[in-house]
PDB file of N, CA and C in Angstrom:
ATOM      1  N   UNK A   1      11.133 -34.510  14.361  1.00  0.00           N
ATOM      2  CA  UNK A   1      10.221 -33.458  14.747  1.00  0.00           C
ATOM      3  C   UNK A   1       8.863 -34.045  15.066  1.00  0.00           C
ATOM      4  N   UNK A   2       8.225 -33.257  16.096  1.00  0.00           N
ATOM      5  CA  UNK A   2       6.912 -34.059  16.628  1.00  0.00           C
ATOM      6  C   UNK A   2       5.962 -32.421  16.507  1.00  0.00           C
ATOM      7  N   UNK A   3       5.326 -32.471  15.653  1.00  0.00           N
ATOM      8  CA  UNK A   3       4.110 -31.747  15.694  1.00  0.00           C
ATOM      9  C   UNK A   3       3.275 -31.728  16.591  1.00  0.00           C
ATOM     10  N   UNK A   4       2.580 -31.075  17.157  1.00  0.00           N
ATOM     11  CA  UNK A   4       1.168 -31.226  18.032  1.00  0.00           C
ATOM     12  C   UNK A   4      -0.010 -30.500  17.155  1.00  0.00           C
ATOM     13  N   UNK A   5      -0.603 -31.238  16.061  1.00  0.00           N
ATOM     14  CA  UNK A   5      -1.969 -29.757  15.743  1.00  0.00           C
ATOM     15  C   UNK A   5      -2.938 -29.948  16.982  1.00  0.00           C
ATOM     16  N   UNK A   6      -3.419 -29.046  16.528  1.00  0.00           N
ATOM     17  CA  UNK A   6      -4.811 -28.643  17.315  1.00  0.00           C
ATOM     18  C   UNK A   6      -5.925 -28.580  16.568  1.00  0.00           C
ATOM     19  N   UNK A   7      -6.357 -29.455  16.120  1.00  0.00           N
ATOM     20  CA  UNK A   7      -7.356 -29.752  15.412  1.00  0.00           C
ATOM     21  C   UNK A   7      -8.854 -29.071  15.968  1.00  0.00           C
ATOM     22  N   UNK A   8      -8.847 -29.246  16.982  1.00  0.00           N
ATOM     23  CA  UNK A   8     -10.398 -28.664  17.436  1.00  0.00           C
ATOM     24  C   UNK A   8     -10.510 -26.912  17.495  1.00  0.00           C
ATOM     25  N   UNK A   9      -9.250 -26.083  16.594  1.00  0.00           N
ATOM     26  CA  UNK A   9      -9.908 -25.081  16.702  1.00  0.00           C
ATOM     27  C   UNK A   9     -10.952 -24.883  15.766  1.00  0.00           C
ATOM     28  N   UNK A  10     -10.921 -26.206  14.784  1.00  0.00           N
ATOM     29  CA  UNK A  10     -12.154 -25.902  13.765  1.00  0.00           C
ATOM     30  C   UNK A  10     -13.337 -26.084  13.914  1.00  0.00           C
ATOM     31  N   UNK A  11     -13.588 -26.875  15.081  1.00  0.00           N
ATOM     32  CA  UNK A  11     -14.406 -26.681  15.864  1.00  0.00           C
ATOM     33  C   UNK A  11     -15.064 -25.842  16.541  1.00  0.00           C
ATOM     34  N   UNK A  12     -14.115 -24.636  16.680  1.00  0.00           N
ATOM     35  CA  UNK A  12     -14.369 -23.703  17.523  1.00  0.00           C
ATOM     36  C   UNK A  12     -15.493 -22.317  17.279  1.00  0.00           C
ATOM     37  N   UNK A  13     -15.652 -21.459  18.429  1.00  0.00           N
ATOM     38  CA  UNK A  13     -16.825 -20.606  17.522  1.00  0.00           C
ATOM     39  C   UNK A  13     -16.141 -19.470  17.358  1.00  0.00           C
ATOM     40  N   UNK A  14     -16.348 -18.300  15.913  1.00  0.00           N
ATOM     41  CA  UNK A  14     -15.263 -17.314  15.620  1.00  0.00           C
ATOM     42  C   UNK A  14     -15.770 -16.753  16.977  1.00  0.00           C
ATOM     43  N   UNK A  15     -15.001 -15.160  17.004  1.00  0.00           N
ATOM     44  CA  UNK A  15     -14.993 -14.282  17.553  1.00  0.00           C
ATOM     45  C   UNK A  15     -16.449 -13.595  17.206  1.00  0.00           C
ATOM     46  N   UNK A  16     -17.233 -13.637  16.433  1.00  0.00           N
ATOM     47  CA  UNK A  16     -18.192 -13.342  15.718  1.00  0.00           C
ATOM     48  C   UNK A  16     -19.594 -13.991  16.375  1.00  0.00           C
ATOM     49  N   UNK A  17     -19.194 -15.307  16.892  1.00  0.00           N
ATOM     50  CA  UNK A  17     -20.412 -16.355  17.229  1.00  0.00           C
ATOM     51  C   UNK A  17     -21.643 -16.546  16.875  1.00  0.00           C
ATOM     52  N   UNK A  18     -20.821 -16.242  15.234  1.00  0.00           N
ATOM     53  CA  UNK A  18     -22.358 -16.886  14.601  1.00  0.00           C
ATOM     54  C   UNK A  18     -21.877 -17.776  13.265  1.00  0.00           C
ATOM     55  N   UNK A  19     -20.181 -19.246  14.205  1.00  0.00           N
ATOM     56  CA  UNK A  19     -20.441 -20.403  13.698  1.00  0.00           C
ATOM     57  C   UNK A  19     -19.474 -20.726  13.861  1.00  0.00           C
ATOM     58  N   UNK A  20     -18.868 -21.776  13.672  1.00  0.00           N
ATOM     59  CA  UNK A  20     -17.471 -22.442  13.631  1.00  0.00           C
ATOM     60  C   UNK A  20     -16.718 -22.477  12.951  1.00  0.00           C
ATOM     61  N   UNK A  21     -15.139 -21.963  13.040  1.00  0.00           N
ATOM     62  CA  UNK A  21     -14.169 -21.918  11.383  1.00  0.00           C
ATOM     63  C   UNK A  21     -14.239 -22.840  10.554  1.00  0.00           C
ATOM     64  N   UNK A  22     -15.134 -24.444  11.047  1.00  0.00           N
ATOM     65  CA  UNK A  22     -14.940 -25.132   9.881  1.00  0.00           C
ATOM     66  C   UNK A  22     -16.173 -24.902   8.657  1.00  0.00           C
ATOM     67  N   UNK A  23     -17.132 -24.319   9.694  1.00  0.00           N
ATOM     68  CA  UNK A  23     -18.539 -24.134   8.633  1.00  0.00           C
ATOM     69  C   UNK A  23     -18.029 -22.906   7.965  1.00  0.00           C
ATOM     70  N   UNK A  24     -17.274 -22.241   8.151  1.00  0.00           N
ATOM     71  CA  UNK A  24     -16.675 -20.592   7.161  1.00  0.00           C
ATOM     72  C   UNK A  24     -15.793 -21.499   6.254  1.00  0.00           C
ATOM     73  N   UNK A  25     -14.927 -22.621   6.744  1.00  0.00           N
ATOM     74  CA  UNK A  25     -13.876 -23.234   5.441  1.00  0.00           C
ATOM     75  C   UNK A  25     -15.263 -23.655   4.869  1.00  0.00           C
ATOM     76  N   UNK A  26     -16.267 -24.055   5.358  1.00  0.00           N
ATOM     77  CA  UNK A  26     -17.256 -25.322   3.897  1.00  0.00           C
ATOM     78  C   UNK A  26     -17.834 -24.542   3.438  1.00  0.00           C
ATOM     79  N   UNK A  27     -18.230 -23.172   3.701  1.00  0.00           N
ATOM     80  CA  UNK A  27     -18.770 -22.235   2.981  1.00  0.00           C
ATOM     81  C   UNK A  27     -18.486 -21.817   1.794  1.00  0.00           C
ATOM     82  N   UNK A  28     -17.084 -21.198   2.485  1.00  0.00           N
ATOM     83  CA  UNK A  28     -15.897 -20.468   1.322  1.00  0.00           C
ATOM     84  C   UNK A  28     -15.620 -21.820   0.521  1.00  0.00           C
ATOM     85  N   UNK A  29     -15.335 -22.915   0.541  1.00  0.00           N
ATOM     86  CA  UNK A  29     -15.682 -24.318  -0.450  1.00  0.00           C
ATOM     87  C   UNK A  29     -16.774 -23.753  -1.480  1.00  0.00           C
ATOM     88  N   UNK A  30     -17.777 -24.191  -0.988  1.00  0.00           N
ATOM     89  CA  UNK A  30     -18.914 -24.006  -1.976  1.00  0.00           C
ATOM     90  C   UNK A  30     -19.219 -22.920  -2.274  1.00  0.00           C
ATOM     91  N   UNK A  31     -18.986 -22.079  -2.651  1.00  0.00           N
ATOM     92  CA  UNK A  31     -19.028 -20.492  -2.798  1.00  0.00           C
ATOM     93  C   UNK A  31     -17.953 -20.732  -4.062  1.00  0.00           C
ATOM     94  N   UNK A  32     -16.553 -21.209  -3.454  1.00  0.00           N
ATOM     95  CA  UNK A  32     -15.252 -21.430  -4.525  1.00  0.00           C
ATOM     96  C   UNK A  32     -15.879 -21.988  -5.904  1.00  0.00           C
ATOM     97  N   UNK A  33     -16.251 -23.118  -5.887  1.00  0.00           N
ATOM     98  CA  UNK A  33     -17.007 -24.460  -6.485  1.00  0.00           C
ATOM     99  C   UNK A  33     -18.110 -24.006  -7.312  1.00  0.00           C
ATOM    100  N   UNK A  34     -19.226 -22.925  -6.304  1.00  0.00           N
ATOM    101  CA  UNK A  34     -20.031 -22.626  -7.265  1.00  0.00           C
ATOM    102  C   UNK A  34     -19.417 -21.596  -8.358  1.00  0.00           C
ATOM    103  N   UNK A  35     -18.779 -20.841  -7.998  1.00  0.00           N
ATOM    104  CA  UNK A  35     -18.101 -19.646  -8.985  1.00  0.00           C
ATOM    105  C   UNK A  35     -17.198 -20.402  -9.716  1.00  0.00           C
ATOM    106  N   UNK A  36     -16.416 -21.335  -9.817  1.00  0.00           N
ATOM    107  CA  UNK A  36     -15.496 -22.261 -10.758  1.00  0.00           C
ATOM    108  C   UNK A  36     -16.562 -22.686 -11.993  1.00  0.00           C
ATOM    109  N   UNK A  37     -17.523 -23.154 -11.237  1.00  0.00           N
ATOM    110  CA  UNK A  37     -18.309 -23.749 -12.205  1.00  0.00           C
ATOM    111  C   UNK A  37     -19.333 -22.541 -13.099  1.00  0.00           C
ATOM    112  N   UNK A  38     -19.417 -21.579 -12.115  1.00  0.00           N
ATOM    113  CA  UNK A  38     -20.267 -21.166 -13.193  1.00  0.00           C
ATOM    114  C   UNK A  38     -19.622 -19.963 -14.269  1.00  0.00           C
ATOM    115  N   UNK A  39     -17.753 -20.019 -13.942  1.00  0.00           N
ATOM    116  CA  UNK A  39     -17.414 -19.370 -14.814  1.00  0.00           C
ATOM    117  C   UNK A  39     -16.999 -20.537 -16.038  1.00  0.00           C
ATOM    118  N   UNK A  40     -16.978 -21.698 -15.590  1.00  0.00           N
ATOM    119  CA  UNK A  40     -16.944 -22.477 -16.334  1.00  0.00           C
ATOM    120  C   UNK A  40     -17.926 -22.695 -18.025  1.00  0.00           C
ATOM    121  N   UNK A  41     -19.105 -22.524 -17.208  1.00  0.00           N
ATOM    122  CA  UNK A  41     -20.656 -22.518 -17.702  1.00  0.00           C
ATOM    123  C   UNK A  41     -20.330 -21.280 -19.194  1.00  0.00           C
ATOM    124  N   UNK A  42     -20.051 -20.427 -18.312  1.00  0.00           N
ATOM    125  CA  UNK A  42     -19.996 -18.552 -19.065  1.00  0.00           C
ATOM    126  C   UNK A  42     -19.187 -18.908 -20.491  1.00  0.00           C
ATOM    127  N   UNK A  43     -17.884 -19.707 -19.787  1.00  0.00           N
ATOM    128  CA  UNK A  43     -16.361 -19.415 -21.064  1.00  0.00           C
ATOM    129  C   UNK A  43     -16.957 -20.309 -21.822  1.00  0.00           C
ATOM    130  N   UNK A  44     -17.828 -21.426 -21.861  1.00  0.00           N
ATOM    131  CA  UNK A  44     -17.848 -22.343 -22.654  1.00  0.00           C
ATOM    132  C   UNK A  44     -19.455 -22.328 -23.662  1.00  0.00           C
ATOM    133  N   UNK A  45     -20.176 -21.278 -23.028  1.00  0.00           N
ATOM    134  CA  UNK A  45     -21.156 -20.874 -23.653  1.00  0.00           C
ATOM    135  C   UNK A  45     -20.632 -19.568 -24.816  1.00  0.00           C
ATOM    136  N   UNK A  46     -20.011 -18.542 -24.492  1.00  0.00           N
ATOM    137  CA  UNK A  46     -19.200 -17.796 -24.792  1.00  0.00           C
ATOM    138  C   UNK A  46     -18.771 -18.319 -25.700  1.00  0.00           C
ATOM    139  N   UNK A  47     -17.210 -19.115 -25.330  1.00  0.00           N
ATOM    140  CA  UNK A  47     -15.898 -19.776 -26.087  1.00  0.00           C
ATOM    141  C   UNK A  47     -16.990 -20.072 -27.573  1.00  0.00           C
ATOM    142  N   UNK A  48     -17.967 -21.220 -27.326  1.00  0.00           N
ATOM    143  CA  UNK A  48     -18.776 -21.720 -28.539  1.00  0.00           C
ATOM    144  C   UNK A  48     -19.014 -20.542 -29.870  1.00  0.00           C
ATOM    145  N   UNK A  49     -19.842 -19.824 -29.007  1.00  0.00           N
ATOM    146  CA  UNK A  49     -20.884 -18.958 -29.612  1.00  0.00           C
ATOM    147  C   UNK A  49     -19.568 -17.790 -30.368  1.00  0.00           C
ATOM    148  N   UNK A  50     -18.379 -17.428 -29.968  1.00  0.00           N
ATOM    149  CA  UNK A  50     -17.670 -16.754 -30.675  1.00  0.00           C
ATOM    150  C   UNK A  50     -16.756 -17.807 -31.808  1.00  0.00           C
ATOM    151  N   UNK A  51     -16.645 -18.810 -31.151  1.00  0.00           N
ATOM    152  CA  UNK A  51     -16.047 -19.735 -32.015  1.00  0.00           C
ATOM    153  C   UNK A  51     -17.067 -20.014 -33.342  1.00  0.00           C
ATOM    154  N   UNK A  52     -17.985 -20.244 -33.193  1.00  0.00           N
ATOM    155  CA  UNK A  52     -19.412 -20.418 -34.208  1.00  0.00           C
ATOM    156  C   UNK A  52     -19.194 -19.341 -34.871  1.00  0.00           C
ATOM    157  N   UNK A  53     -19.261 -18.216 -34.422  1.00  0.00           N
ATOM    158  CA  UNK A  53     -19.483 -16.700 -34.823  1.00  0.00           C
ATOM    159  C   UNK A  53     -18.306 -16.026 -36.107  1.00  0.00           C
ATOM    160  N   UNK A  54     -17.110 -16.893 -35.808  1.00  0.00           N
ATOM    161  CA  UNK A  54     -15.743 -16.946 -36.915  1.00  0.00           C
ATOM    162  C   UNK A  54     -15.119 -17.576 -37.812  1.00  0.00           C
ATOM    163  N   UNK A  55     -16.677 -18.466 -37.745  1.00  0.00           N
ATOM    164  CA  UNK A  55     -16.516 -19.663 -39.097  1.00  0.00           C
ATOM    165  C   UNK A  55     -17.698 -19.342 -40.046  1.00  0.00           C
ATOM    166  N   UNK A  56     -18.453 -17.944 -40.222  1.00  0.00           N
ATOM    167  CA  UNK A  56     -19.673 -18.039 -40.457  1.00  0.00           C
ATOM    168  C   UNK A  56     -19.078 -17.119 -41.889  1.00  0.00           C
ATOM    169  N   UNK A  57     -19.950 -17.012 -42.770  1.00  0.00           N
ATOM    170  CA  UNK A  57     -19.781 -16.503 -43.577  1.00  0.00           C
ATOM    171  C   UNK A  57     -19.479 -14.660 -44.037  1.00  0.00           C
ATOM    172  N   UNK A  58     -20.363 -14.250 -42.903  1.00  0.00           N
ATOM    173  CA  UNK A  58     -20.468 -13.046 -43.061  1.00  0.00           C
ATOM    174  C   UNK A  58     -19.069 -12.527 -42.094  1.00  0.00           C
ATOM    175  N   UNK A  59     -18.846 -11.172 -43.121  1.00  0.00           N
ATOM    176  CA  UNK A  59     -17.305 -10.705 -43.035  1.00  0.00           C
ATOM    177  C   UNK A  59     -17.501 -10.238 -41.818  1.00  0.00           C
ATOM    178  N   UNK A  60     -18.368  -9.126 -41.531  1.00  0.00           N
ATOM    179  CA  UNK A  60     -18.678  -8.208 -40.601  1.00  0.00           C
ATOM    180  C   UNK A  60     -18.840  -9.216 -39.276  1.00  0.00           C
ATOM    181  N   UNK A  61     -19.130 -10.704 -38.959  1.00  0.00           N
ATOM    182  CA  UNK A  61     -19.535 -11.371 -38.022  1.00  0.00           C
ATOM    183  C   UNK A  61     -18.050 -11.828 -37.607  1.00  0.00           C
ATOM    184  N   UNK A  62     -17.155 -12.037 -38.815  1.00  0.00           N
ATOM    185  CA  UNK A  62     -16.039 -12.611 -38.626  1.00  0.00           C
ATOM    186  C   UNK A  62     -14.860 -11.657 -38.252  1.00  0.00           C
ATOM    187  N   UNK A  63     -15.163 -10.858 -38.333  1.00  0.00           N
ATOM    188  CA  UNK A  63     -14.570  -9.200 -37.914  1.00  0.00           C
ATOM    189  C   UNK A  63     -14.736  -8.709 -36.133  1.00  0.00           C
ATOM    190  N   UNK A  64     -15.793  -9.024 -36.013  1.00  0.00           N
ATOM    191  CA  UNK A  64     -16.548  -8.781 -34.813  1.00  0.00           C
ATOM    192  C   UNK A  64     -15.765  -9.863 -34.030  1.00  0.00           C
ATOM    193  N   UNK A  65     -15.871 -10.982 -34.250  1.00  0.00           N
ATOM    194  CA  UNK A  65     -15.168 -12.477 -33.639  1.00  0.00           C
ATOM    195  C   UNK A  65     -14.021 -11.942 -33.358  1.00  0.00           C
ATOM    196  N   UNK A  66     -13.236 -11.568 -34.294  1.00  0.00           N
ATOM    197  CA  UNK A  66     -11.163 -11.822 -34.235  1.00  0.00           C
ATOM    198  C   UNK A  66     -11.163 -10.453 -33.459  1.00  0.00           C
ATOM    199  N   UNK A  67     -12.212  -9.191 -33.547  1.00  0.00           N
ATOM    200  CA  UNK A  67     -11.994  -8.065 -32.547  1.00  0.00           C
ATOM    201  C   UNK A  67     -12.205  -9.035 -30.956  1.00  0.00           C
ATOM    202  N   UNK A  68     -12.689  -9.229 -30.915  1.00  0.00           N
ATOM    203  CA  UNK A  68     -13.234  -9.873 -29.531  1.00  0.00           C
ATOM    204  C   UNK A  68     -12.420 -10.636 -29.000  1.00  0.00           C
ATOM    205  N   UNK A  69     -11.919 -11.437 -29.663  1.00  0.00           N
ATOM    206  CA  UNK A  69     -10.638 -12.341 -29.296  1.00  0.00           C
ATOM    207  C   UNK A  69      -9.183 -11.634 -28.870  1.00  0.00           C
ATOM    208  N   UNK A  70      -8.738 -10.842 -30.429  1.00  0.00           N
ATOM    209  CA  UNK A  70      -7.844  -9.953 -30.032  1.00  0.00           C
ATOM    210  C   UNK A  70      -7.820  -9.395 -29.084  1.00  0.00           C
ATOM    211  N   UNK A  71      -9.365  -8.750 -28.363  1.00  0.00           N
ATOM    212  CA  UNK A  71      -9.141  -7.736 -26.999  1.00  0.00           C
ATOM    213  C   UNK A  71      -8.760  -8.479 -25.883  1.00  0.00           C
ATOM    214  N   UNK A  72      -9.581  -9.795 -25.770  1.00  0.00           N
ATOM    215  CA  UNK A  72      -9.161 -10.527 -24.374  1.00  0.00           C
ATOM    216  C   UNK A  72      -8.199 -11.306 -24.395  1.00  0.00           C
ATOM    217  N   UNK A  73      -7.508 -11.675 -25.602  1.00  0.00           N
ATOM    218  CA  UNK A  73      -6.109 -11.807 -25.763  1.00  0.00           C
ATOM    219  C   UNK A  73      -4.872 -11.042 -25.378  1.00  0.00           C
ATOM    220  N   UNK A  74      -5.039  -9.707 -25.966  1.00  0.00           N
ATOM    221  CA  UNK A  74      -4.002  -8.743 -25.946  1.00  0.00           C
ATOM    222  C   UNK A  74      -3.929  -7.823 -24.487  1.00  0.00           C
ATOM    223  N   UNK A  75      -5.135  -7.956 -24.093  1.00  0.00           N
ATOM    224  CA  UNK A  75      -5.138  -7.265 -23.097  1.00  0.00           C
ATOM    225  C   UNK A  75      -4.631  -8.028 -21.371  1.00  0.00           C
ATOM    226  N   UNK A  76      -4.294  -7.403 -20.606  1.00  0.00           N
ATOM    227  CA  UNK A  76      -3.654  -8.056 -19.479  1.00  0.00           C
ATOM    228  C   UNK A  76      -4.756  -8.075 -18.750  1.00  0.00           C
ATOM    229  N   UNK A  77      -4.776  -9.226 -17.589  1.00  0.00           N
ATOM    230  CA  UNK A  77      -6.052  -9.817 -17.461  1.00  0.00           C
ATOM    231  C   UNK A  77      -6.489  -8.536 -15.925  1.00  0.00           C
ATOM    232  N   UNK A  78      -4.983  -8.367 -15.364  1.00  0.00           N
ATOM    233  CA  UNK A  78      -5.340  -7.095 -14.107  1.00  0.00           C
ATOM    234  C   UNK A  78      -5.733  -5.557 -14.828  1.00  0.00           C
ATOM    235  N   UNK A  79      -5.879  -5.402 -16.099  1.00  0.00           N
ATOM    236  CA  UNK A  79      -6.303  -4.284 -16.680  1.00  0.00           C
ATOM    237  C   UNK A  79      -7.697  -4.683 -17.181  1.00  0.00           C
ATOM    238  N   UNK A  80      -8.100  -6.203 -17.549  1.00  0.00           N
ATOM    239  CA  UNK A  80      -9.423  -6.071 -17.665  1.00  0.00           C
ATOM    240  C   UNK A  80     -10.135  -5.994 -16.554  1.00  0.00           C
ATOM    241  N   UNK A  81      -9.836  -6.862 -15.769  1.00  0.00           N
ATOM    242  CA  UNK A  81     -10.487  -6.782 -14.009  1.00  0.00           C
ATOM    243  C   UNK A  81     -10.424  -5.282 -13.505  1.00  0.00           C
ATOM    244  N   UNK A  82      -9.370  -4.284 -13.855  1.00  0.00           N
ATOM    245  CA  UNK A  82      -9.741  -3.158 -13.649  1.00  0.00           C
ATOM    246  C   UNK A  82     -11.022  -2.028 -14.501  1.00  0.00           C
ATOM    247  N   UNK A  83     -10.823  -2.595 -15.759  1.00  0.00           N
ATOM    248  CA  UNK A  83     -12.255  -2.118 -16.557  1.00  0.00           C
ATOM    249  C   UNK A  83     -13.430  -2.381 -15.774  1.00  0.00           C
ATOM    250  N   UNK A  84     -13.647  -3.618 -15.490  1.00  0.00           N
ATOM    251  CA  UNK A  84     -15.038  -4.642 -15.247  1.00  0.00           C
ATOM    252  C   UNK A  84     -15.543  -3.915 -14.062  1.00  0.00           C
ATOM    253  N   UNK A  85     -14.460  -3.498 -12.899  1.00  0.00           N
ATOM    254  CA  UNK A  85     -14.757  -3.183 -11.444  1.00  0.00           C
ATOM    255  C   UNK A  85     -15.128  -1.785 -11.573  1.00  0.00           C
ATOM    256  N   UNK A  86     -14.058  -1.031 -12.387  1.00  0.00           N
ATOM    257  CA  UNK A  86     -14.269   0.238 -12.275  1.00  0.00           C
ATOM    258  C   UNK A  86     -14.818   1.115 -13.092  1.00  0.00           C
ATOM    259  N   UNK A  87     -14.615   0.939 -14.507  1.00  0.00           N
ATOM    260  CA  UNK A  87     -15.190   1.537 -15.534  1.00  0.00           C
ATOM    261  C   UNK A  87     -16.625   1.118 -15.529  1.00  0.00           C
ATOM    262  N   UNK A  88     -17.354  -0.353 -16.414  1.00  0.00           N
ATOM    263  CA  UNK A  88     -18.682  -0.701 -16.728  1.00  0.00           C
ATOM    264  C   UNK A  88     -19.049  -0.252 -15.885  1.00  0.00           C
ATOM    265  N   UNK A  89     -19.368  -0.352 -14.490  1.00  0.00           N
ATOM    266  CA  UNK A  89     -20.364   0.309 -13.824  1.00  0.00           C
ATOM    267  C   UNK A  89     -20.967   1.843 -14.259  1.00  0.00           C
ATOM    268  N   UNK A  90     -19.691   2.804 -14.117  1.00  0.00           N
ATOM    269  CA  UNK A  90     -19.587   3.848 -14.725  1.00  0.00           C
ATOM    270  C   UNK A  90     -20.761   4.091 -16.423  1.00  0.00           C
ATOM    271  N   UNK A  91     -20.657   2.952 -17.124  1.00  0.00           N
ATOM    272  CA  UNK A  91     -20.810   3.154 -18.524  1.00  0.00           C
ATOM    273  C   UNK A  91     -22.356   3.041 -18.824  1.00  0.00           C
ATOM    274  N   UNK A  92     -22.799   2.012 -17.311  1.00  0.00           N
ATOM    275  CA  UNK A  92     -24.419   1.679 -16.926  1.00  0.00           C
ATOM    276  C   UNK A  92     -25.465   2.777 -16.744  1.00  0.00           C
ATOM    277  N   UNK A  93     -26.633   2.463 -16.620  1.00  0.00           N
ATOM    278  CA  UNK A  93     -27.192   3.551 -16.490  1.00  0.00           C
ATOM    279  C   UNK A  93     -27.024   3.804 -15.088  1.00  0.00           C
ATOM    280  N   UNK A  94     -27.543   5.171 -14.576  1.00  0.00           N
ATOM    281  CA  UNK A  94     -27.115   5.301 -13.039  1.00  0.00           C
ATOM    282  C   UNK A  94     -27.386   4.590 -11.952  1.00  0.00           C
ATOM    283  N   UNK A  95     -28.298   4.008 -12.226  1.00  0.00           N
ATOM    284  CA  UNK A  95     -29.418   3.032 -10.995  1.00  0.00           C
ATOM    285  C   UNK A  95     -28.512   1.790 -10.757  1.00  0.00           C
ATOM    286  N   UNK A  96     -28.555   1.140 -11.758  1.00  0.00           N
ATOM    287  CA  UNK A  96     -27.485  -0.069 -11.493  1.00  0.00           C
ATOM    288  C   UNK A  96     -25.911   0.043 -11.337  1.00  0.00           C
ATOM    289  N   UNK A  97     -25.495   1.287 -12.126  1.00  0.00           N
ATOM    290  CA  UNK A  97     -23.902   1.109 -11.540  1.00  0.00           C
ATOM    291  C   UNK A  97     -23.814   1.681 -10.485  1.00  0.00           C
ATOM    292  N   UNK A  98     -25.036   2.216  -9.365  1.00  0.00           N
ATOM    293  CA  UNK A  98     -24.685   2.188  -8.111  1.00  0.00           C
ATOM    294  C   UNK A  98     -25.080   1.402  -7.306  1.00  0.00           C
ATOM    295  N   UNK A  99     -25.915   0.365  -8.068  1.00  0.00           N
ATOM    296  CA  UNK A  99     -26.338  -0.590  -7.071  1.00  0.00           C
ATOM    297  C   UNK A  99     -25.250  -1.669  -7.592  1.00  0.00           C
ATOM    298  N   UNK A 100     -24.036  -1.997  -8.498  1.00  0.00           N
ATOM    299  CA  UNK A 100     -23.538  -2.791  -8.558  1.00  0.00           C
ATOM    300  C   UNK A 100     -21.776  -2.244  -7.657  1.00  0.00           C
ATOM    301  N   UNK A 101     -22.025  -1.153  -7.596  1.00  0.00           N
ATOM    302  CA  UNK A 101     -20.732  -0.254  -6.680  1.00  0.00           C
ATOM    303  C   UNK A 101     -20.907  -0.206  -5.135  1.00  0.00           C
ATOM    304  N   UNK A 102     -22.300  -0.637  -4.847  1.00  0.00           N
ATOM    305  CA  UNK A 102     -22.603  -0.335  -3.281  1.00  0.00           C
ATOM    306  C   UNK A 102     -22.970  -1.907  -2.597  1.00  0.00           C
ATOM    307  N   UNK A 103     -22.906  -2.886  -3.867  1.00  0.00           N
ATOM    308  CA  UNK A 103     -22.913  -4.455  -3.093  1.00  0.00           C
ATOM    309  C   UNK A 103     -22.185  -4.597  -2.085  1.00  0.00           C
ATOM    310  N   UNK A 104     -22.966  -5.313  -0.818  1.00  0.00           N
ATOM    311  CA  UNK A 104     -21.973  -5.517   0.203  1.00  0.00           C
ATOM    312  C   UNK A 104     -20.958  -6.408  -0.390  1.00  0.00           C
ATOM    313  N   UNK A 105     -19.839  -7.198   0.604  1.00  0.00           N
ATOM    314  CA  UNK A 105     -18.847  -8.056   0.502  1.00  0.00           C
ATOM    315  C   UNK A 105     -19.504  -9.127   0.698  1.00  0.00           C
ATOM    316  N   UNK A 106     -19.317 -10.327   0.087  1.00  0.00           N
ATOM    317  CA  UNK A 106     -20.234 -11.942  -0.102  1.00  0.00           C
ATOM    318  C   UNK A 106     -19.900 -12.158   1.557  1.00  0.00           C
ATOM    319  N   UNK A 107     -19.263 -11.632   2.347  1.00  0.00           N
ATOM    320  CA  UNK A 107     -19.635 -12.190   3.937  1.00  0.00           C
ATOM    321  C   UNK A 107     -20.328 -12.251   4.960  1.00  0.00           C
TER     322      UNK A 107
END
C-alpha cells in the first residue's frame, strides 16, 4: 500500500480565515497542557490538605475527611460532572451562576 498524505492542509487557512489548522492543533495543545497541569496543581493541593486533614486528631476533622472521600469515591464521575455543570451554578448566588451559565465556548 502507498499512501499519499497531504500534509499542507495544515498549512492551510480554515474556512473561518482567521488562521491555519495547524495554529488551532498548537492551540488546542496548550490549552490541553495548561488544563492537565493545572488540574494537576488542584488534586495535589487538595489530595494533601484532605490527606493532612485525616490524620489529625480532631474527630469532627476526621469525619469531614472520610465524608469527602467517600463522596468522590462513591459517586460516578458523569454524575459529578453533572452536579458541577448543572446544579452549583444553581446553588450560587444569582450574579455568578449566570455569569458562569452564559460563558462563551473557549473558541
Amino acid at each position: 500500500m502507498k499512501y499519499n498524505w497531504h500534509w499542507q492542509v495544515l498549512l492551510e487557512t480554515e474556512p473561518g480565515g482567521t488562521g491555519t489548522y495547524l495554529h488551532y492543533l498548537l492551540v488546542g495543545l496548550a490549552w490541553t497542557l495548561a488544563t492537565a497541569l493545572a488540574a494537576w496543581v488542584i488534586a495535589l493541593v487538595l489530595g494533601a490538605l484532605v490527606g493532612t486533614v485525616r490524620t489529625t486528631t480532631a474527630r469532627w476533622a476526621v469525619r469531614l475527611g472520610n465524608l469527602y472521600v467517600e463522596i468522590f469515591r462513591n459517586v460516578p464521575l458523569i454524575v459529578q460532572m453533572f452536579l458541577w455543570f448543572f446544579v452549583v451554578p444553581e446553588l450560587l448566588p444569582q450574579a455568578l451562576g449566570d455569569w458562569i451559565k452564559q460563558m462563551p465556548p473557549p473558541w
